[in-house]
Protein backbone atom coordinates (compact mmCIF):
# COMPACT_ATOMS: atom_id res chain seq x y z
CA UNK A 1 -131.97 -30.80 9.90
CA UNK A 2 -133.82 -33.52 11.08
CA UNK A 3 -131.46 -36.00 12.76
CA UNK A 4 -129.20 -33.36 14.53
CA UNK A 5 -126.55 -36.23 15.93
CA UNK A 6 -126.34 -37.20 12.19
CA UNK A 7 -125.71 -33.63 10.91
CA UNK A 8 -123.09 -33.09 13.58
CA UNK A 9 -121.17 -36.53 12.96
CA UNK A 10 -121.36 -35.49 8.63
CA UNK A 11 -120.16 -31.74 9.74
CA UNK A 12 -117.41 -33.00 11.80
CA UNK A 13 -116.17 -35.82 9.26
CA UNK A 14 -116.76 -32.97 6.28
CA UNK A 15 -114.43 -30.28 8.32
CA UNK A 16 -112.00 -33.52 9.70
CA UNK A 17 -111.65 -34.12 6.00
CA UNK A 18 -111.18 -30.45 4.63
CA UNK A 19 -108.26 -30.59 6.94
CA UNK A 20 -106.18 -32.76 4.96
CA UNK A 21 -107.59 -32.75 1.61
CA UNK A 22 -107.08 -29.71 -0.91
């Protein structure tokens, strides 16, 4: 999208979180 740093910090908090939540 247009902020790439921001996409990469929401992917990595959406996968950190898929990791512990069902």
């Amino acid at each position: 999208s247009y902020v790439l740093k921001w996409d990469y910090i929401a992917s990595a908090d959406v996968l950190f979180r898929a990791q512990w939540l069902p």
